[in-house]
Every structure is written in C-alpha cells, then in structure tokens.
Protein backbone atom coordinates (compact mmCIF):
# COMPACT_ATOMS: atom_id res chain seq x y z
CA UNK A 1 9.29 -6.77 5.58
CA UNK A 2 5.61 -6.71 4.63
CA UNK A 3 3.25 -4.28 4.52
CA UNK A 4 -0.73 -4.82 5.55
CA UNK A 5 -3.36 -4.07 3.40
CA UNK A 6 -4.09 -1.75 6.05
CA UNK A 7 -1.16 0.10 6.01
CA UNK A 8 -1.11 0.21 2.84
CA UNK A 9 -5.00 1.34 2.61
CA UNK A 10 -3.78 4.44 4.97
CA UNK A 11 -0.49 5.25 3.17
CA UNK A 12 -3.33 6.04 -0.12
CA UNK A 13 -5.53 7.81 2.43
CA UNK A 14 -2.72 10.23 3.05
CA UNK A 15 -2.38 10.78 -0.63
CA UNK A 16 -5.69 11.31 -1.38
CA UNK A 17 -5.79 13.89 2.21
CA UNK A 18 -2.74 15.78 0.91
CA UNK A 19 -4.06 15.92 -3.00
CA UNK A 20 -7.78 16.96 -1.91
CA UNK A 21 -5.74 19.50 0.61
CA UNK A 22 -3.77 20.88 -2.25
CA UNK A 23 -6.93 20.85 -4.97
CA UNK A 24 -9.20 21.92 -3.51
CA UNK A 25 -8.53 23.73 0.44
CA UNK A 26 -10.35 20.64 1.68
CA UNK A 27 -8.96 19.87 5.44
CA UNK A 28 -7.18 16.83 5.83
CA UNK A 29 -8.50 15.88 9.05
CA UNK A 30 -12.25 15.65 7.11
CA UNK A 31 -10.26 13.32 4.46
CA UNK A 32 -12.08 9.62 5.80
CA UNK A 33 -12.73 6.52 3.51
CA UNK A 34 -16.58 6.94 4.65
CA UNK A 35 -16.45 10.70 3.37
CA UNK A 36 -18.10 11.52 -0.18
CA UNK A 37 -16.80 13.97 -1.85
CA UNK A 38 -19.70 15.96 -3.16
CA UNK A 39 -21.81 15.94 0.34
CA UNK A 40 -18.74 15.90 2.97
CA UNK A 41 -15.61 17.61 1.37
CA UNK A 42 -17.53 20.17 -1.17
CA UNK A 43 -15.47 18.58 -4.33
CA UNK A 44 -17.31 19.40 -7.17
CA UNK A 45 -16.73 17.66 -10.93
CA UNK A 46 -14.17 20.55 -11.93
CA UNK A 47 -11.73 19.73 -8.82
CA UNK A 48 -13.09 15.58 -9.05
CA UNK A 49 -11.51 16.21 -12.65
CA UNK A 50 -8.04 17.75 -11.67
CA UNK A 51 -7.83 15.36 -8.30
CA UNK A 52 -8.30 12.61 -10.44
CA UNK A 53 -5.76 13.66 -12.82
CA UNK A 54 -3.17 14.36 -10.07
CA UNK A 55 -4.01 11.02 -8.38
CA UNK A 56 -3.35 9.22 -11.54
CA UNK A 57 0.24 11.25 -11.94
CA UNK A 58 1.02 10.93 -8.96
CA UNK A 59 0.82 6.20 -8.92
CA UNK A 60 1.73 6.24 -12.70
C-alpha cells in the first residue's frame, strides 16, 4: 500500500492541529494550511518556540 502526498500532507495537518491544540488552546477546526499563525491562530514567538520544539520531538 501507498500513501498520497495528500494523505500524507493531512496526516501532518493533524499533528500540527493537535500540537497547536495542546500549546497553545488554539481550536483545531481553525488549524488550515492557508492559516498563519500570528494573524489567524494568535501563536505568538514564545508558543512558535515550544510548538516548534514539540513538532521536532514529536518526527525525530
């Protein structure tokens, strides 16, 4: 079995819901690849700083 770039693009898309959900109370439903996440989601550099660090545990 293969998987599609596009399933794979949504599988991270989860992730990144769920992490941003976790981090910083951001609702996964507003989680979109067209969403920034200064303007849409309210992530500032502090929580930018710990999801990126929890993204990066989390594929290492």
């Amino acid at each position: 079995m293969t998987i599609s770039s596009t399933e794979q693009g949504q599988d991270v898309l989860v992730v990144v819901a769920e992490l941003l959900h976790e981090i910083a109370d951001v609702p996964v439903d507003n989680v979109r690849p067209e969403a920034h996440f200064r303007d849409d989601l309210d992530v500032d550099s502090l929580l930018m700083v710990e999801f990126s660090l929890a993204l990066e545990e989390k594929y290492a």
